[in-house]
C-alpha atoms as a PDB file:
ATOM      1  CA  UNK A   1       0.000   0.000   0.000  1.00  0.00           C
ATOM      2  CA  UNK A   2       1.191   3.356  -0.663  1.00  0.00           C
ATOM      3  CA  UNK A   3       2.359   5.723   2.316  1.00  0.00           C
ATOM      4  CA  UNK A   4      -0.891   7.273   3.766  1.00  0.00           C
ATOM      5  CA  UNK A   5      -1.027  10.453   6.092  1.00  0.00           C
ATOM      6  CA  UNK A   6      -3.998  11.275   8.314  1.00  0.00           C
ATOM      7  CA  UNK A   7      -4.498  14.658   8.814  1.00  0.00           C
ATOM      8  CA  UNK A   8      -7.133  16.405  11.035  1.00  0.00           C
ATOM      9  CA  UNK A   9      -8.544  19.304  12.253  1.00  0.00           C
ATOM     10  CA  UNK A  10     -10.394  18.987  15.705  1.00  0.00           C
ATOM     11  CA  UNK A  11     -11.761  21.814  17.613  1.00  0.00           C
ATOM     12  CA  UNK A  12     -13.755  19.737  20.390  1.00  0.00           C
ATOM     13  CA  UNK A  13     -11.328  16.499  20.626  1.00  0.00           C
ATOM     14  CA  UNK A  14     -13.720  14.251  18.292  1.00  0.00           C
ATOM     15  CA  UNK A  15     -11.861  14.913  15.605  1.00  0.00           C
ATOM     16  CA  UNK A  16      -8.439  14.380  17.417  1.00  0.00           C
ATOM     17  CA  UNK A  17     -10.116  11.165  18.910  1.00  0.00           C
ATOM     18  CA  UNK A  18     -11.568   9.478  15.497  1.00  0.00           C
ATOM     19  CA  UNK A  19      -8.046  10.845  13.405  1.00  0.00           C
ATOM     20  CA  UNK A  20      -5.804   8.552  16.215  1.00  0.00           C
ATOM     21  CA  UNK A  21      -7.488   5.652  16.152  1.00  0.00           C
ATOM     22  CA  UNK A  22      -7.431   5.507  12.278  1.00  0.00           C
ATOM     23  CA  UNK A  23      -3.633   6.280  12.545  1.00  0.00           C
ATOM     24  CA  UNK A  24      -2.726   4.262  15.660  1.00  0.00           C
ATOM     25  CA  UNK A  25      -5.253   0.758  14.174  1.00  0.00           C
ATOM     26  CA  UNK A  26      -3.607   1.004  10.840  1.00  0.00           C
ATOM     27  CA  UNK A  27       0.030   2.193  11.377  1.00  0.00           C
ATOM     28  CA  UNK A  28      -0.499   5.368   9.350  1.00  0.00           C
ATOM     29  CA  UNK A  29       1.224   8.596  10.241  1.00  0.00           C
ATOM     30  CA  UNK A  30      -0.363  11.568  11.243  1.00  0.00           C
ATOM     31  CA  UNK A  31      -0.722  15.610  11.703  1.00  0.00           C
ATOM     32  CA  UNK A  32      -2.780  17.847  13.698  1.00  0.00           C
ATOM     33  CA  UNK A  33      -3.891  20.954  11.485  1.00  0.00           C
ATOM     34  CA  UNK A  34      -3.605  23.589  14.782  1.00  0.00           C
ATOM     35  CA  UNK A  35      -5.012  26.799  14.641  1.00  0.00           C
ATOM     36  CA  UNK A  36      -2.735  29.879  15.660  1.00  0.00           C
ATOM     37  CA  UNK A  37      -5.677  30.560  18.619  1.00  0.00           C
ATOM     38  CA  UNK A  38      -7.236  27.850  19.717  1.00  0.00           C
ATOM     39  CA  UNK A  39     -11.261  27.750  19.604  1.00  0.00           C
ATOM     40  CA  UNK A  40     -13.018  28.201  22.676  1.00  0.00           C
ATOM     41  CA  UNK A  41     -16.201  27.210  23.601  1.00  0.00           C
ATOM     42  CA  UNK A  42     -17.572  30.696  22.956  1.00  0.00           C
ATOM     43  CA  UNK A  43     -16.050  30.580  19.737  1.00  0.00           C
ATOM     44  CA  UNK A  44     -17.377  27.648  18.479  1.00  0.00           C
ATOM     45  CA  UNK A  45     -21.497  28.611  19.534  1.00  0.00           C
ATOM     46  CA  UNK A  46     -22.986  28.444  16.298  1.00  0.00           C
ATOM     47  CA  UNK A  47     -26.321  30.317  17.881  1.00  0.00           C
ATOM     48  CA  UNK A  48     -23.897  33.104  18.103  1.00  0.00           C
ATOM     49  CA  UNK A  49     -24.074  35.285  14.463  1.00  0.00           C
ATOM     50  CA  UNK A  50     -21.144  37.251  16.583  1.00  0.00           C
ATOM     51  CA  UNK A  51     -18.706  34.047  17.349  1.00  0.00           C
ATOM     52  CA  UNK A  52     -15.589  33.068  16.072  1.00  0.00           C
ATOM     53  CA  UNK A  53     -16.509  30.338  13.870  1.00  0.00           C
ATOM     54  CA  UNK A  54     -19.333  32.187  12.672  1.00  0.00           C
ATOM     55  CA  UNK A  55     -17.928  35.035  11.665  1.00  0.00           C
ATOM     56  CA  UNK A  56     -15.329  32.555   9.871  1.00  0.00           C
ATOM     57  CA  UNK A  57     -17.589  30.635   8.203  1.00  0.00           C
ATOM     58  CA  UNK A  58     -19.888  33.345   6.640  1.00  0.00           C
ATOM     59  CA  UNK A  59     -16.704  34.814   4.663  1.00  0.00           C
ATOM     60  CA  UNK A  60     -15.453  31.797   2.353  1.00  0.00           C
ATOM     61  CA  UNK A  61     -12.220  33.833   1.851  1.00  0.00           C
ATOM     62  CA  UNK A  62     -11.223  33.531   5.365  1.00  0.00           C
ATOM     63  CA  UNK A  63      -7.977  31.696   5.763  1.00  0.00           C
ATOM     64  CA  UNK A  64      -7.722  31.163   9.954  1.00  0.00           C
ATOM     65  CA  UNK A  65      -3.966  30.524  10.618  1.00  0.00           C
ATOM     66  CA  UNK A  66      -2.645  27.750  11.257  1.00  0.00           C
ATOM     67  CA  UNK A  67       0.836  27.129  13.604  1.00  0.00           C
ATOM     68  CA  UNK A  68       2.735  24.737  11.048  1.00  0.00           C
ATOM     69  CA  UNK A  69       2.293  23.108   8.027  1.00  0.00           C
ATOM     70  CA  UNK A  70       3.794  19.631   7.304  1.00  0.00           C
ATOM     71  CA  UNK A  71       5.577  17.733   4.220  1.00  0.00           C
ATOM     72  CA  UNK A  72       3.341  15.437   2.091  1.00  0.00           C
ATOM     73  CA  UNK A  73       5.706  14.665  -0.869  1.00  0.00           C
ATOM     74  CA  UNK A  74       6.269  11.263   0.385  1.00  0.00           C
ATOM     75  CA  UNK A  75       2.566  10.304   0.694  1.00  0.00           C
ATOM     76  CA  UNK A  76       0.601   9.152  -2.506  1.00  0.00           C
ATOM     77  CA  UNK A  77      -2.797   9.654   0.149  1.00  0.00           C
ATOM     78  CA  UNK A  78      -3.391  12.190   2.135  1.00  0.00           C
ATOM     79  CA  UNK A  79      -6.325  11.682   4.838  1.00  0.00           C
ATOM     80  CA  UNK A  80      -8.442  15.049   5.664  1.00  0.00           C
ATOM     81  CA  UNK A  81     -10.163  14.901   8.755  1.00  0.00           C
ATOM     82  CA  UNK A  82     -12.262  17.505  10.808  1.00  0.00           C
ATOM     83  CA  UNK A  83     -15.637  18.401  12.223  1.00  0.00           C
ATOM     84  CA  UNK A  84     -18.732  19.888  10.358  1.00  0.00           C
ATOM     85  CA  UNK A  85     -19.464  23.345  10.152  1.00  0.00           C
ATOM     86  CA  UNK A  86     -22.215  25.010   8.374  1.00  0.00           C
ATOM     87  CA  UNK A  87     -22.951  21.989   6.910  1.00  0.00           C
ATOM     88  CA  UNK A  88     -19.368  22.391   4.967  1.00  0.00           C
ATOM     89  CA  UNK A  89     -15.518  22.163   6.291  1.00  0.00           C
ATOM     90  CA  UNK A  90     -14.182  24.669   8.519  1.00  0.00           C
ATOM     91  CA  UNK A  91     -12.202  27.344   6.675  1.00  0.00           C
ATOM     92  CA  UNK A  92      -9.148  25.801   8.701  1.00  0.00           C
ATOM     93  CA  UNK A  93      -9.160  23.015   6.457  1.00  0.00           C
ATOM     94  CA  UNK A  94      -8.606  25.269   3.151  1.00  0.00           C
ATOM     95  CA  UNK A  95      -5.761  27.410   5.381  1.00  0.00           C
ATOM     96  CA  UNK A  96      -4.100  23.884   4.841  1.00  0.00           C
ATOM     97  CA  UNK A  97      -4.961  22.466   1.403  1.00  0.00           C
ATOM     98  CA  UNK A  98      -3.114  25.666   0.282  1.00  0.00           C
ATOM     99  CA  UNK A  99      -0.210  25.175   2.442  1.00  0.00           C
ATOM    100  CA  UNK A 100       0.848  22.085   1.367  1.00  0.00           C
ATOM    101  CA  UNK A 101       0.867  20.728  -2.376  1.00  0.00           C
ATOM    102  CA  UNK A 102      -1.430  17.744  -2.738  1.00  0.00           C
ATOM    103  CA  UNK A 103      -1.081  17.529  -6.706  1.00  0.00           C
ATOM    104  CA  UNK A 104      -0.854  14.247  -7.632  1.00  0.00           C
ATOM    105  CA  UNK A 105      -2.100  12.898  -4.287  1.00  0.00           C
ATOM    106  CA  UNK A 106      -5.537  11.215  -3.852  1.00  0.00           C
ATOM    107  CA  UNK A 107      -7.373  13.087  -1.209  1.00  0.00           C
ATOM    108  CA  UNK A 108      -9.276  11.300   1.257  1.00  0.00           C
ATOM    109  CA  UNK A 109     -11.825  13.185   3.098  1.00  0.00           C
ATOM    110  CA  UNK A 110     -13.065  12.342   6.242  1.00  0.00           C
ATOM    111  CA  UNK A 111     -15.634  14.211   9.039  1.00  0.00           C
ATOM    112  CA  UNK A 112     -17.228  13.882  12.314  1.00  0.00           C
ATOM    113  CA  UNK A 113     -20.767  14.556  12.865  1.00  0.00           C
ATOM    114  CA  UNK A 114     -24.042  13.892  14.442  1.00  0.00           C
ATOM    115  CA  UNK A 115     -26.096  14.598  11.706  1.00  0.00           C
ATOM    116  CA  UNK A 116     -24.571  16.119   8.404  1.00  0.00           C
ATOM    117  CA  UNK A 117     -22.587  13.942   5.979  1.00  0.00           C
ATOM    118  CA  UNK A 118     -19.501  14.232   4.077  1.00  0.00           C
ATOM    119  CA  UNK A 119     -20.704  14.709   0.221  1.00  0.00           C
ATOM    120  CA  UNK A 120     -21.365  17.856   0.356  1.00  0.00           C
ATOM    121  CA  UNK A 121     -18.008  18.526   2.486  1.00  0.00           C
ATOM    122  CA  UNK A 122     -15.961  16.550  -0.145  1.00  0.00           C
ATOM    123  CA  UNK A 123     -17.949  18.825  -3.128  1.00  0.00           C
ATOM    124  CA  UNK A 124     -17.129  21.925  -2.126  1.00  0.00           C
ATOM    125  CA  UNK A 125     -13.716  21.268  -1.686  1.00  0.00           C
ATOM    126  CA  UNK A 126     -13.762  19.928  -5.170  1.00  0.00           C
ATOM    127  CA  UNK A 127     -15.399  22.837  -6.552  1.00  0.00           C
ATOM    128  CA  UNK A 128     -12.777  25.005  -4.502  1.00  0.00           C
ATOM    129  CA  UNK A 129      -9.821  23.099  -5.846  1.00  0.00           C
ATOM    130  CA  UNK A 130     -10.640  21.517  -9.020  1.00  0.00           C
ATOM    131  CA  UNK A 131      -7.120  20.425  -9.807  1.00  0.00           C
ATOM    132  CA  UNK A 132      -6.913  18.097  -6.684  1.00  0.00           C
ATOM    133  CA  UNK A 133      -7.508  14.539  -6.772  1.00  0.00           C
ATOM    134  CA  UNK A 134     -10.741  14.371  -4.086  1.00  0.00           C
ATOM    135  CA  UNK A 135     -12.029  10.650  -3.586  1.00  0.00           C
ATOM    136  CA  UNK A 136     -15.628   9.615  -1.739  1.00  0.00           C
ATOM    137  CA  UNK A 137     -15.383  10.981   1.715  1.00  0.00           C
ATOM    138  CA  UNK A 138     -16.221   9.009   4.561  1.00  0.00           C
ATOM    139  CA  UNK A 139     -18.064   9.906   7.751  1.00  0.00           C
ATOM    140  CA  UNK A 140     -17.118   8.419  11.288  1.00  0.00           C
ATOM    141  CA  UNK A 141     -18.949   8.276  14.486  1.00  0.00           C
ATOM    142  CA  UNK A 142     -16.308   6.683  16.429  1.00  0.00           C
ATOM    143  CA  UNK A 143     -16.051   3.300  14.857  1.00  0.00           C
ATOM    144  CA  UNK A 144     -13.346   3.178  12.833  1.00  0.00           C
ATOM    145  CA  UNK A 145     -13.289  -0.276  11.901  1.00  0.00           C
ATOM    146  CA  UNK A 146     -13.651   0.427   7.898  1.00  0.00           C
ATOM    147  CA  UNK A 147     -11.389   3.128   7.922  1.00  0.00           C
ATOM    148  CA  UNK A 148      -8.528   0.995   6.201  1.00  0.00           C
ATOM    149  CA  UNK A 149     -10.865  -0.364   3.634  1.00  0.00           C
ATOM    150  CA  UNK A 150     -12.247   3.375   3.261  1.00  0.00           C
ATOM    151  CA  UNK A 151      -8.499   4.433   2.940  1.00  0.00           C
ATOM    152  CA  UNK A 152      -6.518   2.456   1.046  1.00  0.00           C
ATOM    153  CA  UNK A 153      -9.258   0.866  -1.379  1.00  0.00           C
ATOM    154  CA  UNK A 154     -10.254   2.438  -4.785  1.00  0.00           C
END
């Protein structure tokens, strides 16, 4: 199999949780997409039209910073993990697509969420980056089990 990379954004620790046991169950490395300033809790109230990750999310062009980037050239599949916002990825996640270069890589997209899936996650991103190789996304809830199927079939 070819080298695979799991990558994640987490602002609550589900994220972080779901992204390590993929990594640690399958011997995969991985990276943890930090934010300059952490989110708080009163960042991340979506109720809030004046929070943090609202105010992020309503401007597409928003790029939150991010404290270090990491090298993918040796991966042929890079794993993209994070939490649902706004029924879409958190701005975050685009901060890092454009930090790295992921040409030639097959992007596998991944979320955590109660409720919304990951298509329309995985076709925005497309739409945002049309020259990058994005493959079906895959939503986990904690059980991980089909992760390596998820990941390295296709």
């Amino acid at each position: 199999m070819s080298n695979v990379l799991i990558t994640y954004f987490s602002a609550s620790g589900v994220t972080k949780s779901v992204a390590e046991k993929i990594a640690d169950e399958n011997g995969y490395d991985i990276f943890e997409i930090t934010p300059v300033e952490k989110y708080t809790a009163a960042d991340l109230d979506y109720m809030d039209k004046n929070s943090r990750s609202t105010i992020e999310m309503n401007d597409k062009s928003f790029r939150p910073p991010i404290a270090e980037t990491c090298d993918v050239s040796g991966y042929d599949v890079v794993a993209i993990g994070f939490p649902v916002w706004w029924y879409t990825a958190p701005t975050i996640i685009n901060t890092f697509i454009e930090s790295v270069d992921l040409k030639g890589k097959t992007i596998k997209v991944f979320c955590t969420s109660g409720g919304s899936g990951v298509d329309k996650c995985v076709s925005d991103l497309q739409k945002a980056y049309p020259e990058l190789d994005f493959a079906k996304g895959m939503r986990f809830m904690g059980n991980v089990s089909k992760a390596k199927g998820w990941i390295e079939d296709e």
